[in-house]
N, C-alpha and C. Protein backbone atom coordinates (compact mmCIF):
# COMPACT_ATOMS: atom_id res chain seq x y z
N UNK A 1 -1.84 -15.35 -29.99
CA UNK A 1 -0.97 -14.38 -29.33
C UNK A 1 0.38 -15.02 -28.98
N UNK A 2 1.52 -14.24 -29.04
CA UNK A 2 3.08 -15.05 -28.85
C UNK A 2 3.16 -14.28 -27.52
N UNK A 3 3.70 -15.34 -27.38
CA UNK A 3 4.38 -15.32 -26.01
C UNK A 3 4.95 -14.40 -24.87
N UNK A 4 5.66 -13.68 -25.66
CA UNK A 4 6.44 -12.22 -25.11
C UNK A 4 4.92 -11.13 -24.79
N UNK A 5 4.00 -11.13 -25.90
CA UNK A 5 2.97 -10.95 -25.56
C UNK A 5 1.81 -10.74 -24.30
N UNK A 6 1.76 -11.99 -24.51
CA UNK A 6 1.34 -12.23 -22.86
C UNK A 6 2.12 -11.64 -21.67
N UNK A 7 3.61 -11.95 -21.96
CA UNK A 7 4.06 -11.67 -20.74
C UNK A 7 3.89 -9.97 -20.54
N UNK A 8 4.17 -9.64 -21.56
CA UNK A 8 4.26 -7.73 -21.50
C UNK A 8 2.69 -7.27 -21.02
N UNK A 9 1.81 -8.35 -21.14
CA UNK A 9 0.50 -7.85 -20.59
C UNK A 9 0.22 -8.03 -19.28
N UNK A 10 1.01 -8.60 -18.64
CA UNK A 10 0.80 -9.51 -17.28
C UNK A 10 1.69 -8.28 -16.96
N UNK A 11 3.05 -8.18 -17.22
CA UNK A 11 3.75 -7.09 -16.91
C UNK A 11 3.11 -5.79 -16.45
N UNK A 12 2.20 -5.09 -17.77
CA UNK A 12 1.88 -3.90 -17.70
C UNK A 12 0.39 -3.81 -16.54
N UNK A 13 -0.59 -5.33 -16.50
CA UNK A 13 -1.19 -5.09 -15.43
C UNK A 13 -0.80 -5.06 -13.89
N UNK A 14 0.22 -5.85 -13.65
CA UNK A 14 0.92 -5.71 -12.38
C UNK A 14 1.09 -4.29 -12.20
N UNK A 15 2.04 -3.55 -13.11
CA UNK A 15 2.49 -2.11 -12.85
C UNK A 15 1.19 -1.12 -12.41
N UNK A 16 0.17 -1.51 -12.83
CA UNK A 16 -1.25 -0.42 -12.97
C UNK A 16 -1.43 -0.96 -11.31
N UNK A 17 -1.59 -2.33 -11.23
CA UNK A 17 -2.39 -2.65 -10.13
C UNK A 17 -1.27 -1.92 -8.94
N UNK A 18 -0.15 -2.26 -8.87
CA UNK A 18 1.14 -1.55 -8.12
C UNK A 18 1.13 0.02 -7.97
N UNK A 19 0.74 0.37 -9.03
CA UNK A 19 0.43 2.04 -9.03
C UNK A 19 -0.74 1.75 -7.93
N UNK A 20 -1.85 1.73 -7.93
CA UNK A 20 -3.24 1.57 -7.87
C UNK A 20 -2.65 1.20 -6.07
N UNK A 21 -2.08 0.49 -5.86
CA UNK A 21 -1.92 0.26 -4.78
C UNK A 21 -1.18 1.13 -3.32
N UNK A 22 -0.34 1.88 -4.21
CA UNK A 22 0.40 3.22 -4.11
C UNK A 22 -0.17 4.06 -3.50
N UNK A 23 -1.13 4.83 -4.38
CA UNK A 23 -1.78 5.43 -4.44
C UNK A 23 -2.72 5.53 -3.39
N UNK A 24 -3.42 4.22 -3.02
CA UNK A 24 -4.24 3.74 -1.51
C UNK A 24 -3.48 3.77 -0.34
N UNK A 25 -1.76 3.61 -0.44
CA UNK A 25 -1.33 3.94 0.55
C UNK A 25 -0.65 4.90 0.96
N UNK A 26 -1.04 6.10 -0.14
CA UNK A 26 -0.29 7.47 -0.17
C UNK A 26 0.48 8.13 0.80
N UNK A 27 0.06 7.62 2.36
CA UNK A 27 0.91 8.27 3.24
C UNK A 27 2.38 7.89 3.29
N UNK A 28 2.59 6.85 2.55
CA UNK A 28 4.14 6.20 2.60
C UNK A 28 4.57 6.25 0.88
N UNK A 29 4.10 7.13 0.19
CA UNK A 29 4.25 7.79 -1.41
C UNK A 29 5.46 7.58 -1.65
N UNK A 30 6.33 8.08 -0.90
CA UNK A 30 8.13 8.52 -1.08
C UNK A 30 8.73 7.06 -1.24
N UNK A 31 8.66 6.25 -0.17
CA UNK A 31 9.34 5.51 -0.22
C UNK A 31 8.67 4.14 -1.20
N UNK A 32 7.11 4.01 -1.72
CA UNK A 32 6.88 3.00 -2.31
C UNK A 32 6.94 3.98 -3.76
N UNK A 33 6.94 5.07 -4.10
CA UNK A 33 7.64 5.29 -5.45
C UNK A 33 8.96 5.03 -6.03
N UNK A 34 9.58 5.17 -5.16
CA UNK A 34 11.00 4.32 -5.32
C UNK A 34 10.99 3.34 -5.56
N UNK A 35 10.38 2.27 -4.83
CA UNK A 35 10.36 1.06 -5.01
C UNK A 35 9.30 0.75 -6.54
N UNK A 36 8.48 1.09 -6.82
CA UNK A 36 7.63 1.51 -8.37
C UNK A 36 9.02 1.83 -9.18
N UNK A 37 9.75 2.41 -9.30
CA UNK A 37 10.83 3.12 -10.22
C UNK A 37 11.87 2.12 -10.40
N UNK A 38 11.83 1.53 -9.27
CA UNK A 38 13.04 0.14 -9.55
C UNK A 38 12.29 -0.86 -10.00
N UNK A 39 11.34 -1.24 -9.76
CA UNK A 39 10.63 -2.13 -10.53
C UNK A 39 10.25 -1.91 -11.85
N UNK A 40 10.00 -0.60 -12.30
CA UNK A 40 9.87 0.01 -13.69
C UNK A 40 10.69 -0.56 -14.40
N UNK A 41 12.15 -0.07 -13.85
CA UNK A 41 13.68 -0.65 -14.34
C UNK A 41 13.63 -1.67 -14.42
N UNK A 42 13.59 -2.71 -13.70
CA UNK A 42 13.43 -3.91 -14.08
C UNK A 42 12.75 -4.57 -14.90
N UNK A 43 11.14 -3.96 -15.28
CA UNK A 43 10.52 -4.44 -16.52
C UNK A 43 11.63 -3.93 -17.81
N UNK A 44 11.61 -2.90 -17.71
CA UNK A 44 12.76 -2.62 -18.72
C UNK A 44 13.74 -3.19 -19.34
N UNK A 45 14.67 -3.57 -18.34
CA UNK A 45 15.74 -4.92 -18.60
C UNK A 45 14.83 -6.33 -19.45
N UNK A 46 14.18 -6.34 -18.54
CA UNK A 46 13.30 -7.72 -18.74
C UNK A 46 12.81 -8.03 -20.14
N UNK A 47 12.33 -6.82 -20.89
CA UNK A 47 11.91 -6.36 -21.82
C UNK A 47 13.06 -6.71 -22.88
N UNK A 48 13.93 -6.06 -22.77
CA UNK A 48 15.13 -5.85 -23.72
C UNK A 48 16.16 -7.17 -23.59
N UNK A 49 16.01 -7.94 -22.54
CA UNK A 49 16.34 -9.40 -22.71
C UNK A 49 15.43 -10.19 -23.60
N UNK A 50 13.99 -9.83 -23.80
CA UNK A 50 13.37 -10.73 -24.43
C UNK A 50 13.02 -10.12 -25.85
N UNK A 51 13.27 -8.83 -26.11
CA UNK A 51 13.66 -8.65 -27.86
C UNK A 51 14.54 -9.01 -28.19
């Protein structure tokens, strides 16, 4: 497995576990979806720096 690989998998489990975590603390939804959406963005960038 290369490299970028790995990382995009480590990436995409963080995001699940971050959702997952969200979700358990649903009464504060608004403001930790935001914070989920900027972090989204940031895999994004992250992503397109490393293609």
């Amino acid at each position: 497995m290369e490299e970028h690989q790995i990382v995009l998998i480590i990436i995409i489990a963080v995001t699940i576990l971050m959702s997952l975590i969200i979700i358990c603390f649903s009464n504060n939804t608004l403001e930790l979806n935001v914070e989920l959406n900027v972090f989204k963005a940031k895999i994004k960038i992250e992503i397109k720096k490393r293609n």
